[in-house]
C-alpha atoms as a PDB file:
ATOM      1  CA  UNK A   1      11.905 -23.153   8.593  1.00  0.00           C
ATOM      2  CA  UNK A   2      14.001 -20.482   7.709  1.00  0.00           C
ATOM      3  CA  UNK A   3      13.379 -18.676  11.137  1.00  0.00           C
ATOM      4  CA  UNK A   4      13.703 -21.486  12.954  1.00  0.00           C
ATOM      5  CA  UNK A   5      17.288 -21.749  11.979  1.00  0.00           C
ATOM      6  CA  UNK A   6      18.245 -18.155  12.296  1.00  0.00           C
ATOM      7  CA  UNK A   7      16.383 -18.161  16.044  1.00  0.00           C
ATOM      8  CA  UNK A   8      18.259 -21.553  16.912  1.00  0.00           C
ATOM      9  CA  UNK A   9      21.729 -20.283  15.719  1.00  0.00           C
ATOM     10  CA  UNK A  10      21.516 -16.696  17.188  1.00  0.00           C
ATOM     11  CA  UNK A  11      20.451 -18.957  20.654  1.00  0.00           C
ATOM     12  CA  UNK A  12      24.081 -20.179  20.068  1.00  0.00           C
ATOM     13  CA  UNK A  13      25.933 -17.043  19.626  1.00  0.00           C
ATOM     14  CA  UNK A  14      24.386 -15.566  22.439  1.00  0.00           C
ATOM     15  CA  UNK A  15      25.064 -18.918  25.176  1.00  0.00           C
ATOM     16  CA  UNK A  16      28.456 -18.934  23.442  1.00  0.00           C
ATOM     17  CA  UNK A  17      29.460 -15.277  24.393  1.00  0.00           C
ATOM     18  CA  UNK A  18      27.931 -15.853  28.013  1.00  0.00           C
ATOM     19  CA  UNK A  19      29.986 -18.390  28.278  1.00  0.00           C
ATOM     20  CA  UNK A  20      33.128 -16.721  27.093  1.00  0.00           C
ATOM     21  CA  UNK A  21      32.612 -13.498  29.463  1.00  0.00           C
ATOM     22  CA  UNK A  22      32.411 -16.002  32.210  1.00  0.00           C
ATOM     23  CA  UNK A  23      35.359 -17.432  31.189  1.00  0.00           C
ATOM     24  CA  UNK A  24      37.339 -14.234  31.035  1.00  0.00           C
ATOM     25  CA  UNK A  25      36.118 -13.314  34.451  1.00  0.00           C
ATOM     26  CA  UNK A  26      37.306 -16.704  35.542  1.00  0.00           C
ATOM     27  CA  UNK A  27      40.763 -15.537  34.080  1.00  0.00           C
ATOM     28  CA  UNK A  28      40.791 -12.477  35.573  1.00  0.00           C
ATOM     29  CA  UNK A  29      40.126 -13.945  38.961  1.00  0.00           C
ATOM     30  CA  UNK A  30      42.667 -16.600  38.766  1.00  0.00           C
ATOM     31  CA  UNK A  31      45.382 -14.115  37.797  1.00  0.00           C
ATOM     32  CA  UNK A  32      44.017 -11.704  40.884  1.00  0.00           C
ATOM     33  CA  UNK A  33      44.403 -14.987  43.132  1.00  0.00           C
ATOM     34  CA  UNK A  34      48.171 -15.716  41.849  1.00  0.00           C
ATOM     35  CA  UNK A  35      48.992 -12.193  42.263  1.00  0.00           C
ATOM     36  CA  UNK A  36      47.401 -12.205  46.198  1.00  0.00           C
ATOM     37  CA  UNK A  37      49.286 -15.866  46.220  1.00  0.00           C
ATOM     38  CA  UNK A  38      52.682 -14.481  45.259  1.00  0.00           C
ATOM     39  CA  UNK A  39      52.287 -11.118  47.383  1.00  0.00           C
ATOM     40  CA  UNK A  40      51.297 -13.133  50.536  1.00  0.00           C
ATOM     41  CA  UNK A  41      55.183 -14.933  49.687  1.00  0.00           C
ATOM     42  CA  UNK A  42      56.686 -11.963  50.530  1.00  0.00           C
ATOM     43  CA  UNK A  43      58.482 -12.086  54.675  1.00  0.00           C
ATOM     44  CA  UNK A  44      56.954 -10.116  57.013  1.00  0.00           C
ATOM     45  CA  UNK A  45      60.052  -8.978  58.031  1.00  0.00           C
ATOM     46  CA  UNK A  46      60.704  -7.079  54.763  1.00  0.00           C
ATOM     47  CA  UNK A  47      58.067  -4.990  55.096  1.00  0.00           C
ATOM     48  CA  UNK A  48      58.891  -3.864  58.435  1.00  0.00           C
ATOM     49  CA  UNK A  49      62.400  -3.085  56.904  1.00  0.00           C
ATOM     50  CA  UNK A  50      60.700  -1.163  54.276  1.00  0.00           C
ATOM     51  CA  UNK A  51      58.574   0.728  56.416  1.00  0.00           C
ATOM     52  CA  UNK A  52      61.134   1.555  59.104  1.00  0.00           C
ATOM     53  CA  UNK A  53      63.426   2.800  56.435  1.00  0.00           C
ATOM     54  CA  UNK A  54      60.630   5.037  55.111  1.00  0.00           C
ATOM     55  CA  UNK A  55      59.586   6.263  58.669  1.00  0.00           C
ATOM     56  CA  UNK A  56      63.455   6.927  59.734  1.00  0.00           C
ATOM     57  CA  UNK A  57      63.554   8.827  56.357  1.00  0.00           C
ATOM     58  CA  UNK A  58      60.720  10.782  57.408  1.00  0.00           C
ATOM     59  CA  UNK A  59      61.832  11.641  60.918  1.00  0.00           C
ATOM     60  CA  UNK A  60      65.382  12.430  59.710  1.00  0.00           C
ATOM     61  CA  UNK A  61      63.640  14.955  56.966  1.00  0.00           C
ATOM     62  CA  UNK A  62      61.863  16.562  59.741  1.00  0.00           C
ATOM     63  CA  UNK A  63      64.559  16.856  62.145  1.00  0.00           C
ATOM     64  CA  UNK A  64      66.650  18.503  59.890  1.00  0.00           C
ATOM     65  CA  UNK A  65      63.920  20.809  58.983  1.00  0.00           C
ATOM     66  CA  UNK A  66      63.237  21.655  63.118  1.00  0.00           C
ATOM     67  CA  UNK A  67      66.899  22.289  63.444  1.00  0.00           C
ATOM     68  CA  UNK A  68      67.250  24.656  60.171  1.00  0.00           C
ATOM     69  CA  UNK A  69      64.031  26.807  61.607  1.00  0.00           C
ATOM     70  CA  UNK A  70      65.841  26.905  64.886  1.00  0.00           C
ATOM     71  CA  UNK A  71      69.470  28.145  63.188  1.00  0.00           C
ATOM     72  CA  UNK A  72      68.022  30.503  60.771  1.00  0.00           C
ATOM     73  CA  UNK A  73      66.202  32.114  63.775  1.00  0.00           C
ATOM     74  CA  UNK A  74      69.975  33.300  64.932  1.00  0.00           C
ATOM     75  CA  UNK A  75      71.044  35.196  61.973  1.00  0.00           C
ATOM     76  CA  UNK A  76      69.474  38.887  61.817  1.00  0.00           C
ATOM     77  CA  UNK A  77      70.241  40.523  58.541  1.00  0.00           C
ATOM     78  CA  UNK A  78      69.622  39.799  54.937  1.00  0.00           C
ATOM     79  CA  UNK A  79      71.399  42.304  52.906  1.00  0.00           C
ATOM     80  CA  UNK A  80      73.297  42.302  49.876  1.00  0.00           C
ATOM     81  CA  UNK A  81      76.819  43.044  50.816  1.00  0.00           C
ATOM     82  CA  UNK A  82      78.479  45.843  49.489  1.00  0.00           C
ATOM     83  CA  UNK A  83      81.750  44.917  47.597  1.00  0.00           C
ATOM     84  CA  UNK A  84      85.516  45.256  48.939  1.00  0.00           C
ATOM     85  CA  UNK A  85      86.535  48.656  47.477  1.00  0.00           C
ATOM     86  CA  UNK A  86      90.486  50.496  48.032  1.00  0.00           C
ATOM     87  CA  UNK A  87      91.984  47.629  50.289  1.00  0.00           C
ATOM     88  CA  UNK A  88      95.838  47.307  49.824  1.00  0.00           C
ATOM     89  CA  UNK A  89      98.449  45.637  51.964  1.00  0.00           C
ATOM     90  CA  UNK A  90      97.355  41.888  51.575  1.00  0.00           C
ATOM     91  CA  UNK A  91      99.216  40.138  54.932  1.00  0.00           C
ATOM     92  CA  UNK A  92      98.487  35.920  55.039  1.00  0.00           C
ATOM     93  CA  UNK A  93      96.966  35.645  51.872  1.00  0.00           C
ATOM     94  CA  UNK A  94      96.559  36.884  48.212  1.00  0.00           C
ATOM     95  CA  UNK A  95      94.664  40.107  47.121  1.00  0.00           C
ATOM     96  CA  UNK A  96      90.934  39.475  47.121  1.00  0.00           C
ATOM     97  CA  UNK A  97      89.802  42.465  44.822  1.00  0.00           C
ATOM     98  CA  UNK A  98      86.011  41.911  45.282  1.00  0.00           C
ATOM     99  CA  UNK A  99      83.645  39.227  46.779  1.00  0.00           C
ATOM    100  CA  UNK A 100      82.706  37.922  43.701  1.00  0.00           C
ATOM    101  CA  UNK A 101      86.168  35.993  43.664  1.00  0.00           C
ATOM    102  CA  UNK A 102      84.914  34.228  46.829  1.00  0.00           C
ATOM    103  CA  UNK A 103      81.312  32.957  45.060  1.00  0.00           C
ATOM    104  CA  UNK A 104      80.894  29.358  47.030  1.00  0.00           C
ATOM    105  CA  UNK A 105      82.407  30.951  50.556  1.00  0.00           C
ATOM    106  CA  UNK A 106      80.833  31.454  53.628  1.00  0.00           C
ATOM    107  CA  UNK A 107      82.679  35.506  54.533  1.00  0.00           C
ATOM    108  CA  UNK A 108      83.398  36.423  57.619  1.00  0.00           C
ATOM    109  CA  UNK A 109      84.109  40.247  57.179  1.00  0.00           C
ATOM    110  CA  UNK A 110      85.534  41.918  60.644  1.00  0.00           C
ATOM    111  CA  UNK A 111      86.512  45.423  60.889  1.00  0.00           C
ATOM    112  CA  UNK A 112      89.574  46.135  63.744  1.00  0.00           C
ATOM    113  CA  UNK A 113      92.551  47.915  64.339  1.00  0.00           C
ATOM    114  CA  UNK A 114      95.104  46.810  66.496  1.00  0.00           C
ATOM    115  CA  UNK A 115      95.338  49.213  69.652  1.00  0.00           C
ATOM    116  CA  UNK A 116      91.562  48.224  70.172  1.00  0.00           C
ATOM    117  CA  UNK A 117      91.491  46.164  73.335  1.00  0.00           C
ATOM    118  CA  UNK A 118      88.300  44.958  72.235  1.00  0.00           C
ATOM    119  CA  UNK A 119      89.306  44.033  68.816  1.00  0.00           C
ATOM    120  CA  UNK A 120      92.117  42.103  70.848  1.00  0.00           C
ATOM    121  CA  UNK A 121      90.066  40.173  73.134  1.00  0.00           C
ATOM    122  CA  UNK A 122      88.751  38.399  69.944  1.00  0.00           C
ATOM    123  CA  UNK A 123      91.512  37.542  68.611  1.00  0.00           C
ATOM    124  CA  UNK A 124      91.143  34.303  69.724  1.00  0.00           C
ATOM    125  CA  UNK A 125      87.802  33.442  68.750  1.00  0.00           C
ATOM    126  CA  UNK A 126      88.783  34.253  65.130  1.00  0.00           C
ATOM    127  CA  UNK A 127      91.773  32.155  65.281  1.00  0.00           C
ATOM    128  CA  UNK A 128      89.910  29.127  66.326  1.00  0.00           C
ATOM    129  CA  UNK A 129      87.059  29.980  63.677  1.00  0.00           C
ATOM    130  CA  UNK A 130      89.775  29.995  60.766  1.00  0.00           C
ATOM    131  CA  UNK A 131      91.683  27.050  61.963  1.00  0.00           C
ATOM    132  CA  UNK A 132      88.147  24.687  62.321  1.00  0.00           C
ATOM    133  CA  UNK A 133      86.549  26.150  59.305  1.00  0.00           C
ATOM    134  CA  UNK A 134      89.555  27.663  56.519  1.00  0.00           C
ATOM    135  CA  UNK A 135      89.253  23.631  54.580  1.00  0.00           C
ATOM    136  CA  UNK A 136      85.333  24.086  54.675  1.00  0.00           C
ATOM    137  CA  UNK A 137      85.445  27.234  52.422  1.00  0.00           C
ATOM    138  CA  UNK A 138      84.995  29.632  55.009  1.00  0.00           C
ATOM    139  CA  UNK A 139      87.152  32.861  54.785  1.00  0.00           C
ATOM    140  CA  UNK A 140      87.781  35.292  57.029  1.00  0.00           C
ATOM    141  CA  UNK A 141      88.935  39.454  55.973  1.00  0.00           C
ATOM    142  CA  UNK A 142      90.192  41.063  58.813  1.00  0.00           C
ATOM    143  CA  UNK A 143      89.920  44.700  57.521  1.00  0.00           C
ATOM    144  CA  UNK A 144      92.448  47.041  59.198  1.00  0.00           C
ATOM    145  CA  UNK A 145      90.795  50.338  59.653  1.00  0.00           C
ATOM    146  CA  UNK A 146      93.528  52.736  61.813  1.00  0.00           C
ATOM    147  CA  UNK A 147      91.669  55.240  64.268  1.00  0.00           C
ATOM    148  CA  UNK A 148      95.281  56.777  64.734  1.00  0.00           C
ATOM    149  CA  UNK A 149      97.643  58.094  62.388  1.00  0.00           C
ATOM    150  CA  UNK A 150     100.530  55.666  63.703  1.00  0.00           C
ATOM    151  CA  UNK A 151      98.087  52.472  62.761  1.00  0.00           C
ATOM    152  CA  UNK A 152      97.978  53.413  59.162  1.00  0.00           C
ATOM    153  CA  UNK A 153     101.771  51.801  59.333  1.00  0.00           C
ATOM    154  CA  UNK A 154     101.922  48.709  57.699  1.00  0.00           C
ATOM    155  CA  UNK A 155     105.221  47.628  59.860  1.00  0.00           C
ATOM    156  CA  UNK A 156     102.996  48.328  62.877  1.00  0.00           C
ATOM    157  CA  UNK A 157     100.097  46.229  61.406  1.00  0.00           C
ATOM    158  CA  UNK A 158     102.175  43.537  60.562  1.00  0.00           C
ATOM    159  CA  UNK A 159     103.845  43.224  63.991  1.00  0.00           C
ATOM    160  CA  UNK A 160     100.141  43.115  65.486  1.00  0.00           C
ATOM    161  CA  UNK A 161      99.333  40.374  62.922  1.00  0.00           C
ATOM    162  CA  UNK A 162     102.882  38.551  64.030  1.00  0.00           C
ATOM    163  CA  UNK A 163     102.268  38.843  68.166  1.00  0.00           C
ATOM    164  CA  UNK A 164      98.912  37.858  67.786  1.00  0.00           C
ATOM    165  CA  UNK A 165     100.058  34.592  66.111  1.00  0.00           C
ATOM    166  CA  UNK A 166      96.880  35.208  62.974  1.00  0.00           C
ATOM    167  CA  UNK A 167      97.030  33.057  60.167  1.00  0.00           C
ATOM    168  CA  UNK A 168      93.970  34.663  58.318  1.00  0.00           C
ATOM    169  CA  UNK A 169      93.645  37.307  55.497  1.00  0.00           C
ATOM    170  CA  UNK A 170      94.389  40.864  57.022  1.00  0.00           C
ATOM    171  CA  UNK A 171      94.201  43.464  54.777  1.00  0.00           C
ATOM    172  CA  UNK A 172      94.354  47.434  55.342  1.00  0.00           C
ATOM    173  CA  UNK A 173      91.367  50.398  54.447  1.00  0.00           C
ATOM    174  CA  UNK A 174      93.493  53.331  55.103  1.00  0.00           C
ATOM    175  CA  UNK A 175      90.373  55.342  53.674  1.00  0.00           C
ATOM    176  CA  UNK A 176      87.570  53.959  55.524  1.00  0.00           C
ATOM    177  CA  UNK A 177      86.462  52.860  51.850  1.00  0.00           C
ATOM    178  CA  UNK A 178      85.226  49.245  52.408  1.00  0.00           C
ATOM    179  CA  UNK A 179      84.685  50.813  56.050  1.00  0.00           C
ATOM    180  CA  UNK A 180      81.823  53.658  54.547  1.00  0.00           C
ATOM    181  CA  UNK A 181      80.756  50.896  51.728  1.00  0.00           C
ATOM    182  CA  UNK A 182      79.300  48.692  54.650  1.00  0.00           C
ATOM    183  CA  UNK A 183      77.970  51.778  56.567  1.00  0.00           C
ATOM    184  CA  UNK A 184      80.240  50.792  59.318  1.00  0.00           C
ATOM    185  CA  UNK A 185      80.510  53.260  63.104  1.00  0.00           C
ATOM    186  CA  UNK A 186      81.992  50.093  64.904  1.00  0.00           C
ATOM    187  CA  UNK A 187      85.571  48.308  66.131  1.00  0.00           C
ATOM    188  CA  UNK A 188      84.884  45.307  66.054  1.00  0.00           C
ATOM    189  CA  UNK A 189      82.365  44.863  63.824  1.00  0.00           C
ATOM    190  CA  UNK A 190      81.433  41.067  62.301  1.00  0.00           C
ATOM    191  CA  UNK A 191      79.713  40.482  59.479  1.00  0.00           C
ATOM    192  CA  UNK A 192      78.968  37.167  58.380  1.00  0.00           C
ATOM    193  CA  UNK A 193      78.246  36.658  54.747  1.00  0.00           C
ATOM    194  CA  UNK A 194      76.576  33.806  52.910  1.00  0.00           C
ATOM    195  CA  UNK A 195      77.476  31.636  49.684  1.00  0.00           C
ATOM    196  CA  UNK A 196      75.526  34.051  47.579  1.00  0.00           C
ATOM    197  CA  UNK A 197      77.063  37.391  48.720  1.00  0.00           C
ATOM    198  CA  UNK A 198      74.133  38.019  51.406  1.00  0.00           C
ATOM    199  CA  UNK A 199      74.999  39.814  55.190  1.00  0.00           C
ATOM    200  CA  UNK A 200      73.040  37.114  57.440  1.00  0.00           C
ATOM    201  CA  UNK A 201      74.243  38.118  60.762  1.00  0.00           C
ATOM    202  CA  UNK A 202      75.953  41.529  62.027  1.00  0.00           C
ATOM    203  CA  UNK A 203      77.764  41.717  65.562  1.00  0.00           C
ATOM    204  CA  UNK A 204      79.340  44.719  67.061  1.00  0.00           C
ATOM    205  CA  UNK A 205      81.737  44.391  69.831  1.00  0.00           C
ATOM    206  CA  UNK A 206      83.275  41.092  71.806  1.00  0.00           C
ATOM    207  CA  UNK A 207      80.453  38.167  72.530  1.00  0.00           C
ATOM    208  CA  UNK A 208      78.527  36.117  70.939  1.00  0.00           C
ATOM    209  CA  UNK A 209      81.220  33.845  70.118  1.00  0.00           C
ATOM    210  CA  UNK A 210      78.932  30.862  70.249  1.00  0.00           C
ATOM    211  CA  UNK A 211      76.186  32.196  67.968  1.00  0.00           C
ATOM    212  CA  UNK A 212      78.409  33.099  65.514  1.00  0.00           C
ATOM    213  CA  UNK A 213      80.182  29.482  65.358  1.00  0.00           C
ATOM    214  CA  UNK A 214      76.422  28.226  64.899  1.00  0.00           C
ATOM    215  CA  UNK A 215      75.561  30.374  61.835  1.00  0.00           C
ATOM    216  CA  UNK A 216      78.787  30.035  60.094  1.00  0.00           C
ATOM    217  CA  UNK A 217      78.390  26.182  60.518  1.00  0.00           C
ATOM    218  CA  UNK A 218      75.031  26.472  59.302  1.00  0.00           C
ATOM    219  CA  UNK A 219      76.017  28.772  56.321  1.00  0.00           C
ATOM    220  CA  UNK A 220      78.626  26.209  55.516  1.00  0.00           C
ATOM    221  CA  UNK A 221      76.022  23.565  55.422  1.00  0.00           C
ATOM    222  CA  UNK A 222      73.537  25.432  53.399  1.00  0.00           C
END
């Protein structure tokens, strides 16, 4: 009789636990339903809004990464530049004593003296650059290095700077010190130095005036 009962009430437990996995699977599906249900509410239109932001993300991501490959293919060096050593006579500007003072700032280092003709004929260009770019944090040395005795004058230099109408830094290397620190054999000679004190692009002569407005824009947007 005993047996009877036990076999009868563990018949029970077993249909009642059947019964309550079913009904938890019920549950469960109801709650999957509602959640479809409540999705399915949601506009068409803003998932095309969501989407379209997303893709125009993507495409501007990958634009700008096309058009930084194409700029970085214009500069041509990658140097640490060598410090400003010996420079005296500080003409539109205050004394910059080395380029760690200009940590942030795109440099635009040109070497000149003023009886080049070629040094003259880019006068220009450099005015423009400084005039677009000085309120970005670009900053442009024009290093005076005399190839005659009479340019070592700072009168003379500062009557150059005056006709010429230059509103930039101009500064004098009597010695050829900053001059032999770069290595330089050149009038004019650009070099074009990034936020981090690197050379990225090194010009000698007139030209190129173009190419070098694209890679200091792009250093100034790096």
């Amino acid at each position: 009789m005993k047996k009877l009962v036990l076999l009868i009430f563990l018949s029970f437990v077993l249909i009642s636990c059947e019964s309550g996995e079913k009904s938890i699977d019920s549950i469960s599906e109801v709650n999957k339903t509602k959640s479809s249900l409540e999705q399915q509410k949601q506009p068409t239109w803003v998932w095309w809004i969501e989407n379209e932001q997303a893709e125009s993300f993507k495409n501007e991501i990958e634009i700008k990464i096309i058009e930084k490959s194409e700029w970085e293919k214009l500069l041509n060096k990658n140097l640490k530049a060598p410090d400003l050593i010996w420079l005296s006579n500080w003409i539109n500007g205050e004394e910059i004593k080395s380029l760690e003072e200009l940590k942030w700032k795109v440099v635009f280092i040109d070497f000149w003296t003023y009886t080049c003709i070629n040094c003259i004929r880019t006068l220009d260009h450099m005015q423009e650059l400084h005039e677009k770019y000085a309120d970005e944090w670009l900053v442009i040395l024009w290093i005076h290095a005399p190839e005659f005795a009479y340019e070592r004058k700072i009168e003379n230099v500062k009557k150059a700077v005056e006709k010429y109408g230059l509103t930039y830094s101009v500064v004098q290397d009597n010695d050829f010190a900053t001059w032999k620190n770069y290595k330089n054999r050149y009038w004019p000679a650009q070099y074009i130095i990034n936020k981090q004190w690197i050379i990225k692009y090194v010009h000698f002569g007139e030209g190129a005036y173009e190419k070098m407005d694209s890679v200091v824009e792009f250093l100034l947007s790096e």
